[in-house]
C-alpha atoms as a PDB file:
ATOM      1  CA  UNK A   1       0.000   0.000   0.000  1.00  0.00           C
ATOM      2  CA  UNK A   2       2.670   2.554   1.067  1.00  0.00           C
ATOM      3  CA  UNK A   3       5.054   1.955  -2.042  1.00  0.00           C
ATOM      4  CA  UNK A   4       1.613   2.910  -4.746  1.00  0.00           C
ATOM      5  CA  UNK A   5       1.172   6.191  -3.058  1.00  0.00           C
ATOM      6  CA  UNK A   6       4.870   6.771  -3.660  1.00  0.00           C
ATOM      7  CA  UNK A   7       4.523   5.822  -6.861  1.00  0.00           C
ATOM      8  CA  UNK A   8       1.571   8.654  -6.785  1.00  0.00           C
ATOM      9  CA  UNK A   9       3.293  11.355  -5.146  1.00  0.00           C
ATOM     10  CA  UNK A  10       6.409  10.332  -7.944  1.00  0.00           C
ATOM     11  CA  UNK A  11       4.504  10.921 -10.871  1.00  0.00           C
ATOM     12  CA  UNK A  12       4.254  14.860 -12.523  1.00  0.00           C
ATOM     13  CA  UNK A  13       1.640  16.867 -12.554  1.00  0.00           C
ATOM     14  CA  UNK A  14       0.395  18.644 -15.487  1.00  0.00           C
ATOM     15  CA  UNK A  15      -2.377  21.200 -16.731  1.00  0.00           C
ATOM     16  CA  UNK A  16      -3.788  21.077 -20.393  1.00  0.00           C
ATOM     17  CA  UNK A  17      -5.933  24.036 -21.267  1.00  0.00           C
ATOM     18  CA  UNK A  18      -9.354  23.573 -22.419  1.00  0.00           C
ATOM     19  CA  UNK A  19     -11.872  25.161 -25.220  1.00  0.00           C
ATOM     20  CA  UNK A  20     -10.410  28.281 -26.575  1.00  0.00           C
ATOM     21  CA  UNK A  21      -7.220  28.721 -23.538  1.00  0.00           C
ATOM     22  CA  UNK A  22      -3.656  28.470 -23.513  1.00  0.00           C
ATOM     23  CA  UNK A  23      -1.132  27.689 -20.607  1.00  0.00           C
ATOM     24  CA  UNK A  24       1.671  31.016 -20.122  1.00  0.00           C
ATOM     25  CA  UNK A  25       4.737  31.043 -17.916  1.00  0.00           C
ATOM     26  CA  UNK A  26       4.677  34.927 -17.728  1.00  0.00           C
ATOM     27  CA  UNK A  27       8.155  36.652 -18.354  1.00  0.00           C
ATOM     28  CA  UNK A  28       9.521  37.763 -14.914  1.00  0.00           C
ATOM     29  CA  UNK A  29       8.854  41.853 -13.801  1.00  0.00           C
ATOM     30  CA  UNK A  30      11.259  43.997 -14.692  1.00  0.00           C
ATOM     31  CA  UNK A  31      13.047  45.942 -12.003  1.00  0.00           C
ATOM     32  CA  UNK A  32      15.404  48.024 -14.189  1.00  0.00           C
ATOM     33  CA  UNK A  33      14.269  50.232 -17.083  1.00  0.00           C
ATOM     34  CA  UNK A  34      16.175  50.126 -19.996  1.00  0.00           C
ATOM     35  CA  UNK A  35      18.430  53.649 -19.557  1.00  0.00           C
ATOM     36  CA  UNK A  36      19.746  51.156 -16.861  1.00  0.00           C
ATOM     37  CA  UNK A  37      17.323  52.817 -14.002  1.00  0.00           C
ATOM     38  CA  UNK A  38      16.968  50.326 -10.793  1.00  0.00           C
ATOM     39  CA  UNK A  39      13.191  50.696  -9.666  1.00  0.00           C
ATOM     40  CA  UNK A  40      12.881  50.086  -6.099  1.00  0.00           C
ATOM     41  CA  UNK A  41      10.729  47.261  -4.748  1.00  0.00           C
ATOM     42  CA  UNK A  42       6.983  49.596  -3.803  1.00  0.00           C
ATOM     43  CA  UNK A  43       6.826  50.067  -7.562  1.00  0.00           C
ATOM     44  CA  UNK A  44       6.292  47.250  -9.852  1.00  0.00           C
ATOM     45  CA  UNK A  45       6.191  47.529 -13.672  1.00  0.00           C
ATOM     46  CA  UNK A  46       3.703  44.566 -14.807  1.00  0.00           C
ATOM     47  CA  UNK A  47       4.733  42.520 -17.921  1.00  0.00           C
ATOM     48  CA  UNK A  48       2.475  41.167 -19.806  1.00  0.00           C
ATOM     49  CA  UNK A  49       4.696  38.734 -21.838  1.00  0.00           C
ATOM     50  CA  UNK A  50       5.068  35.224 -21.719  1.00  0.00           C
ATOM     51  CA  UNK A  51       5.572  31.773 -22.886  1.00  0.00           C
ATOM     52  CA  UNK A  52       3.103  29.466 -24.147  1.00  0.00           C
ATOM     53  CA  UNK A  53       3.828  26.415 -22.107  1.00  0.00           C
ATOM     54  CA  UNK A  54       0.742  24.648 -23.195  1.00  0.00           C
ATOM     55  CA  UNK A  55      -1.845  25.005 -26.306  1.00  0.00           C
ATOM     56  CA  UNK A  56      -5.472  23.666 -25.786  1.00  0.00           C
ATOM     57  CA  UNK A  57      -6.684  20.816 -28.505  1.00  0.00           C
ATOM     58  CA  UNK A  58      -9.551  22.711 -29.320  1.00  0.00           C
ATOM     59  CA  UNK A  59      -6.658  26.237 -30.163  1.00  0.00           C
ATOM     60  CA  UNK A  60      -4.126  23.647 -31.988  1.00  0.00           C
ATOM     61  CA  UNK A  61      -6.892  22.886 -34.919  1.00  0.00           C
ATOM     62  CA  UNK A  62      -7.823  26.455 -35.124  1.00  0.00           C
ATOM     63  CA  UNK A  63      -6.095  28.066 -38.294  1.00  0.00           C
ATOM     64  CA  UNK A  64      -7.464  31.342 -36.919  1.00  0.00           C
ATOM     65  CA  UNK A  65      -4.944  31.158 -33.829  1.00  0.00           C
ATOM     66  CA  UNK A  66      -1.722  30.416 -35.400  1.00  0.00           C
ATOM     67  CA  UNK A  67      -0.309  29.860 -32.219  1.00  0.00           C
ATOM     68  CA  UNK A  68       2.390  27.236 -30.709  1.00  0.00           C
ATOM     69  CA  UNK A  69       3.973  25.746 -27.866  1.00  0.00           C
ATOM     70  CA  UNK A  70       6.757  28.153 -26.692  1.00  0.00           C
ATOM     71  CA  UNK A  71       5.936  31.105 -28.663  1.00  0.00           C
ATOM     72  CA  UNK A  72       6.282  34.948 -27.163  1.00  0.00           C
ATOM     73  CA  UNK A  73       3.207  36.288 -26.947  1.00  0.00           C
ATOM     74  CA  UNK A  74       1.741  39.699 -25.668  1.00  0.00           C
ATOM     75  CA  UNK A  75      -1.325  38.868 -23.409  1.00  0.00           C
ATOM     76  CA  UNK A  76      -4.360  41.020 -21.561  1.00  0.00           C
ATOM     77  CA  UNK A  77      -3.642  39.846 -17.928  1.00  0.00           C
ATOM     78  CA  UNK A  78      -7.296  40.729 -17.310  1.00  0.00           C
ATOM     79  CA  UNK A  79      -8.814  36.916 -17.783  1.00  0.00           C
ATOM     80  CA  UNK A  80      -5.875  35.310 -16.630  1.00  0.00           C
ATOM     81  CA  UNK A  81      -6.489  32.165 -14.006  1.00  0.00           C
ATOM     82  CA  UNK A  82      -3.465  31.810 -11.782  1.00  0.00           C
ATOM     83  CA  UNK A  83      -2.218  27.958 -11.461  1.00  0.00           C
ATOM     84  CA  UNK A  84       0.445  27.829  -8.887  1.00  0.00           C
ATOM     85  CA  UNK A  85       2.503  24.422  -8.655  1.00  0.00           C
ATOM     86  CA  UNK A  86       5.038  25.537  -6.119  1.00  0.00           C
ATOM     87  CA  UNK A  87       5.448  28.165  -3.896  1.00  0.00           C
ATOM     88  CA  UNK A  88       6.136  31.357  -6.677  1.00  0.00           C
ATOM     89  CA  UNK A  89       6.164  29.077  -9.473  1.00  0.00           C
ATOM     90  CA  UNK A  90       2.858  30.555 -11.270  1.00  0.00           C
ATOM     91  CA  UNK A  91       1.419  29.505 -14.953  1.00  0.00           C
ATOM     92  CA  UNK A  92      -1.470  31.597 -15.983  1.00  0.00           C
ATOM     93  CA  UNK A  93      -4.124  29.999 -18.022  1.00  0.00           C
ATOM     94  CA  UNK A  94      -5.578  32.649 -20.522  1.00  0.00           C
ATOM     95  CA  UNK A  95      -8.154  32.444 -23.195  1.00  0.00           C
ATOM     96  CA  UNK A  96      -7.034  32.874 -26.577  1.00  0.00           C
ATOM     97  CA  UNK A  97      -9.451  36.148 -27.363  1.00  0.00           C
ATOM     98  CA  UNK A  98      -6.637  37.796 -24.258  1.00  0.00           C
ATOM     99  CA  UNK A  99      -3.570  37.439 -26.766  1.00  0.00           C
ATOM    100  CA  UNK A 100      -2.916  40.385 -28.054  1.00  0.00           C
ATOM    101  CA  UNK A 101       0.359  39.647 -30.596  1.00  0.00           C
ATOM    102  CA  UNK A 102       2.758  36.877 -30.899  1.00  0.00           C
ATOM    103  CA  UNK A 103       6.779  37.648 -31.404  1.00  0.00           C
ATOM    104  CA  UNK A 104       8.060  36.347 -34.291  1.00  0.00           C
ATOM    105  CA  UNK A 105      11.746  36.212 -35.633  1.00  0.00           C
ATOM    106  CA  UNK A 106      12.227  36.893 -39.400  1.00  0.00           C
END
């Protein structure tokens, strides 16, 4: 009994988004501008960049979304559900109507 609820507690957790959602690892906040300015810690500058970690079925047929796992995208935090795995370890799950832009290298 004791060595299956190891095997249990072994095994990895993971989220798929459903319907029209994707899975972001949000880029971290910066705390230096870009003239090289350190911001102190009372004000926070949010980002709203990430990268997709997962891509819903439902999104990965859609040729209107042409969208893939670890793209850059620009997102409206608004919708955003928080998913937290470990302490400060967020992923945000974020409907596909909240991205705003993906980056793309040419």
């Amino acid at each position: 009994m004791a060595d299956r609820a190891q095997q249990q507690k072994s095994k990895l957790e993971t989220v798929e988004p459903l319907g029209n959602r994707v899975l972001i690892r949000k880029d971290e906040d910066k705390k230096v501008t870009k003239g090289g300015i350190e911001l102190p810690d009372s004000i926070e500058i949010p980002t709203i960049t990430g990268r997709i970690v997962a891509v819903s079925a439902q999104v990965e047929h859609d040729d209107d979304f042409p969208i893939r796992q670890y793209d850059r995208v620009l997102f409206n935090p608004k919708n955003a559900i928080p998913v937290e795995f470990d302490p400060g370890n967020y992923l945000y799950v974020v409907p596909v109507d909240d991205l705003v832009a993906v980056f793309r290298k040419k």
